[in-house]
N, C-alpha and C. Protein backbone atom coordinates (compact mmCIF):
# COMPACT_ATOMS: atom_id res chain seq x y z
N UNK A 1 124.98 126.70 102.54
CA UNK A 1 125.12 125.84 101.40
C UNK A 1 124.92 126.60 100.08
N UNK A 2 124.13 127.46 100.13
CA UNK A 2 123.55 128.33 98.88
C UNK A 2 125.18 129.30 98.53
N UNK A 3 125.61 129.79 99.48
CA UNK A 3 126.32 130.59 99.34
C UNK A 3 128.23 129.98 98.73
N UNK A 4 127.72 128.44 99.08
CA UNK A 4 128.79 127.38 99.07
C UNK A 4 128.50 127.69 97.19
N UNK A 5 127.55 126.89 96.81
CA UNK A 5 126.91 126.56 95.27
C UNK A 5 127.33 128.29 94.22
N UNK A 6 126.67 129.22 94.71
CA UNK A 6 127.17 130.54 94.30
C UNK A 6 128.66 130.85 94.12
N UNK A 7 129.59 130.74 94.91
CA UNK A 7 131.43 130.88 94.96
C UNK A 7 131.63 130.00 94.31
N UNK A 8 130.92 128.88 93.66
CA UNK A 8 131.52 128.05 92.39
C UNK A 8 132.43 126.52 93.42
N UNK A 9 132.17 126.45 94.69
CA UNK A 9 132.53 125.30 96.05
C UNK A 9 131.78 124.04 95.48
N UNK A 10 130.92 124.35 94.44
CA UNK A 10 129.98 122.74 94.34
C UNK A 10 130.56 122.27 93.51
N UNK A 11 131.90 121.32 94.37
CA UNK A 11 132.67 120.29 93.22
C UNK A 11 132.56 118.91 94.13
N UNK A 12 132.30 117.71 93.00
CA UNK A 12 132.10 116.65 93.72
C UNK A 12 133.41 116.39 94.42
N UNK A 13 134.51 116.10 94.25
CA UNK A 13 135.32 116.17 95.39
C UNK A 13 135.31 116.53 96.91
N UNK A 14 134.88 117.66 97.07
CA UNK A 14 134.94 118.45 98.30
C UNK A 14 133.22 118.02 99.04
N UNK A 15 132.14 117.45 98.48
CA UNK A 15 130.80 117.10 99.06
C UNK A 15 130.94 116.15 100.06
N UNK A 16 130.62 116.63 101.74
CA UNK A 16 130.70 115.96 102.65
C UNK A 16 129.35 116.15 103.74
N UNK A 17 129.39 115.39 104.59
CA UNK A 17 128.02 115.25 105.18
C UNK A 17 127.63 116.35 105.56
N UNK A 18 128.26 117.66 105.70
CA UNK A 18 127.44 118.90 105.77
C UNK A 18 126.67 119.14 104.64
N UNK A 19 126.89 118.87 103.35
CA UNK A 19 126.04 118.95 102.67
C UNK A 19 124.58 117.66 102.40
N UNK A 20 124.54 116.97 102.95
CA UNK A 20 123.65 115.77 102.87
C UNK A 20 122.56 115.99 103.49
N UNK A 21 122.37 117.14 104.94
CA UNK A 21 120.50 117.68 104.88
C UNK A 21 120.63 117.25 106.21
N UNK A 22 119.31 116.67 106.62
CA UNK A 22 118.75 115.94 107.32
C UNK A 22 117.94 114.75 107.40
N UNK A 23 117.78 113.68 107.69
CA UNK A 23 117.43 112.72 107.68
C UNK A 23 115.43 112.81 108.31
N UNK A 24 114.80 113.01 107.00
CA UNK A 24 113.43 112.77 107.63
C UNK A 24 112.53 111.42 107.81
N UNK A 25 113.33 110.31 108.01
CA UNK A 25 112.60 109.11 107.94
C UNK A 25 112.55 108.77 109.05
N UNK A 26 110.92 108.37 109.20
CA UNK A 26 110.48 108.01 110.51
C UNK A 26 110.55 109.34 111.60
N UNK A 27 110.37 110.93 110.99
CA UNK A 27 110.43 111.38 111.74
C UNK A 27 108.90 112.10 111.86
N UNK A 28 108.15 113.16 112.51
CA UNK A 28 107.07 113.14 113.06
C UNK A 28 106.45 114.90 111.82
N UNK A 29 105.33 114.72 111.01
CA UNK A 29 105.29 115.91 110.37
C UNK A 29 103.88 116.47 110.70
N UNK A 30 103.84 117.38 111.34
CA UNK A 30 102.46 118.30 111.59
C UNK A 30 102.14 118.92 110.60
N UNK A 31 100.61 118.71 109.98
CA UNK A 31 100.19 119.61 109.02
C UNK A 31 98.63 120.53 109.51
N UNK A 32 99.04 121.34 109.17
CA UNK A 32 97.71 122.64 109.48
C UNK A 32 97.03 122.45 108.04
N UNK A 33 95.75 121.65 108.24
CA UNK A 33 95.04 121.71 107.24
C UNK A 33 95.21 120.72 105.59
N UNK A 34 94.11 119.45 106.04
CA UNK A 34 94.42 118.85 105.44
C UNK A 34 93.50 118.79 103.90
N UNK A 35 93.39 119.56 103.03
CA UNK A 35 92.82 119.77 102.01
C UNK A 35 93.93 119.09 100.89
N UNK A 36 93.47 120.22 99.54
CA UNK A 36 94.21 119.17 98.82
C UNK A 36 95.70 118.74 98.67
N UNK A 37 96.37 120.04 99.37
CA UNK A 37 97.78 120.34 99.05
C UNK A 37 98.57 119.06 100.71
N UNK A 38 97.51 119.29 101.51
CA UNK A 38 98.03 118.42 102.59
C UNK A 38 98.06 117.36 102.52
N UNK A 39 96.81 116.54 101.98
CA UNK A 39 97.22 115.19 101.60
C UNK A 39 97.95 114.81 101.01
N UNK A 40 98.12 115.75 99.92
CA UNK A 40 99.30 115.17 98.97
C UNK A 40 100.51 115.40 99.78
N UNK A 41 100.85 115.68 100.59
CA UNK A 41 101.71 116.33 101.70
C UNK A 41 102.00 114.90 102.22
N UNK A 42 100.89 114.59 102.63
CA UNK A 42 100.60 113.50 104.03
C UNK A 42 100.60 112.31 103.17
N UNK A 43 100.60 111.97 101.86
CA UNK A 43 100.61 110.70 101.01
C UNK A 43 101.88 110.76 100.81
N UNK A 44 102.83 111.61 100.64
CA UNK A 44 104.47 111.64 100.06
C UNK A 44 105.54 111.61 101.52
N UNK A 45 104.66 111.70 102.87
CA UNK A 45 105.65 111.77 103.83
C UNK A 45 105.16 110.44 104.04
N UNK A 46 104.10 109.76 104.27
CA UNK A 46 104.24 108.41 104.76
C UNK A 46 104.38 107.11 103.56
N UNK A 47 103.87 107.33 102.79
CA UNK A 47 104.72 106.38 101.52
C UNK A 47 106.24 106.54 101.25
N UNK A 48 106.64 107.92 101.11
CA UNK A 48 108.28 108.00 100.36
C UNK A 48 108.83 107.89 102.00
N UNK A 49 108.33 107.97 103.19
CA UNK A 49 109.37 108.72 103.90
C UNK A 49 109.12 107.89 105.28
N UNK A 50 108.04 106.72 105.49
CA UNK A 50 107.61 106.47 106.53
C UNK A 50 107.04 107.37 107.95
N UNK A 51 107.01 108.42 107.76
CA UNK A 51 106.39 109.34 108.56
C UNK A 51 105.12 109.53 109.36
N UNK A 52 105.25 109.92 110.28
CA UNK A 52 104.53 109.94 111.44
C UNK A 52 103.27 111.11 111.02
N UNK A 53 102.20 111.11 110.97
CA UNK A 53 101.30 112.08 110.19
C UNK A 53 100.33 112.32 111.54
N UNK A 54 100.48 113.96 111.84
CA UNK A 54 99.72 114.77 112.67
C UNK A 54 99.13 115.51 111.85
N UNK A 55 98.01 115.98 111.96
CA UNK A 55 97.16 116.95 111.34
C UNK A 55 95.77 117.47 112.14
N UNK A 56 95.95 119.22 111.83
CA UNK A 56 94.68 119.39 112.63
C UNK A 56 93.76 120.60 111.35
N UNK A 57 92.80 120.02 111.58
CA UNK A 57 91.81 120.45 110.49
C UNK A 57 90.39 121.03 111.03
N UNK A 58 89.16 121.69 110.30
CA UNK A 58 88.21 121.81 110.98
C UNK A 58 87.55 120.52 111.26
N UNK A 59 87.43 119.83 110.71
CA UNK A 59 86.78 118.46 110.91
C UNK A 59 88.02 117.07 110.98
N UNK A 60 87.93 115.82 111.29
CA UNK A 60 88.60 114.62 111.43
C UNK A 60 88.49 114.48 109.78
N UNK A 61 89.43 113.42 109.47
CA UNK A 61 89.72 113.25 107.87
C UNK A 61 89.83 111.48 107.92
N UNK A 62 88.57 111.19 108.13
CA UNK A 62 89.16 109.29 108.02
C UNK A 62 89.08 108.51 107.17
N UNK A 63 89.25 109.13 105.86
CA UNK A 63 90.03 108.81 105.09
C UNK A 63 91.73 108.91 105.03
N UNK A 64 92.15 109.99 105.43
CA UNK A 64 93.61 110.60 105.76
C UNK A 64 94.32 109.73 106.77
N UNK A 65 93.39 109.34 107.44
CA UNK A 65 93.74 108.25 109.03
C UNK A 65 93.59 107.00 108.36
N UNK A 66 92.86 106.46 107.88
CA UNK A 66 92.96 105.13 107.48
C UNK A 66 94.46 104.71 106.10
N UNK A 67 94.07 105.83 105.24
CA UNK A 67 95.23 105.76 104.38
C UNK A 67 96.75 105.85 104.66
N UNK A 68 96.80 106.93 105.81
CA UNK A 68 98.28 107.24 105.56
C UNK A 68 98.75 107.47 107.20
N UNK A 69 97.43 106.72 107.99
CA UNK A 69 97.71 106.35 109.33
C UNK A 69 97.88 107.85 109.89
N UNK A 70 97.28 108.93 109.65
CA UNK A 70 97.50 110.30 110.21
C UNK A 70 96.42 109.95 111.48
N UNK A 71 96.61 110.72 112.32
CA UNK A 71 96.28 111.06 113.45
C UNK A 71 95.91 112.85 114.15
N UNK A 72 94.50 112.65 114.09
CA UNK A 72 94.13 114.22 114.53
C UNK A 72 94.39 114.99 115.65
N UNK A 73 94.28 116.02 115.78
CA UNK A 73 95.16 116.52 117.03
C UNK A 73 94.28 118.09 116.94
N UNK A 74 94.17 118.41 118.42
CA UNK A 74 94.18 119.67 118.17
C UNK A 74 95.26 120.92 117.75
N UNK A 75 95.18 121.73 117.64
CA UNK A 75 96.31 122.64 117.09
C UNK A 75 97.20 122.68 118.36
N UNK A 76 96.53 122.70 119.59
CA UNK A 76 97.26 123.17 120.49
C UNK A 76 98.55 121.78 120.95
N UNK A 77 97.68 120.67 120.60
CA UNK A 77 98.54 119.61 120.58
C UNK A 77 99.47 119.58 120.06
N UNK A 78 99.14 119.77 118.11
CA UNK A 78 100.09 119.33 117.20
C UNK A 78 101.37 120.15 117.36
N UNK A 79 101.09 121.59 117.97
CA UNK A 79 102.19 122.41 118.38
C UNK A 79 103.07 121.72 119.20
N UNK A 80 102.86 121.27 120.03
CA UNK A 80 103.62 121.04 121.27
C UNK A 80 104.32 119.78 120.62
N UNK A 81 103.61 119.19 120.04
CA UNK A 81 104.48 117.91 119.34
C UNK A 81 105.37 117.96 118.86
N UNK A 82 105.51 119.04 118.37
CA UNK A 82 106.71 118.81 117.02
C UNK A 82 107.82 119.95 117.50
C-alpha cells in the first residue's frame, strides 16, 4: 500500500477493498503489560472497537477488568490465544 501512495496510485477512483485494512471489531487484543500506555490501549479497543481485552501483567488489574471487561491471563496463555 505504501509503495501504492509513493508511485502517486492514491487516486480516489481506483480505492478498493484492498486498501480498506482489516476489520478489528469484536476481535481478541493481547496486551503485555498493563500500565499507563496499556490501558489507554485497553480503554480505545473496548470502547471504540468492542474488543475482547487479554492482558498479562505482574499483578491482576481490577480495575482494568471491571472497566473494560479485560481478563488476566498468564503470558503463556495470552500467547496461545491470539
Amino acid at each position: 500500500m505504501v509503495q501504492n501512495v509513493r508511485n502517486g496510485k492514491w487516486i480516489k477512483s481506483n480505492i478498493d477493498e484492498e486498501w480498506f485494512g482489516v476489520d478489528i471489531h469484536h476481535k481478541t487484543l493481547g496486551i503485555i503489560g498493563l500500565g499507563g500506555i496499556g490501558s489507554a490501549l485497553a480503554k480505545r479497543a473496548h470502547f471504540g472497537f468492542d474488543m475482547n481485552i487479554l492482558y498479562h501483567n505482574r499483578s491482576g488489574n481490577e480495575e482494568a477488568e471491571r472497566l473494560y471487561n479485560a481478563s488476566y491471563c498468564s503470558m503463556e496463555k495470552l500467547l496461545q490465544k491470539l
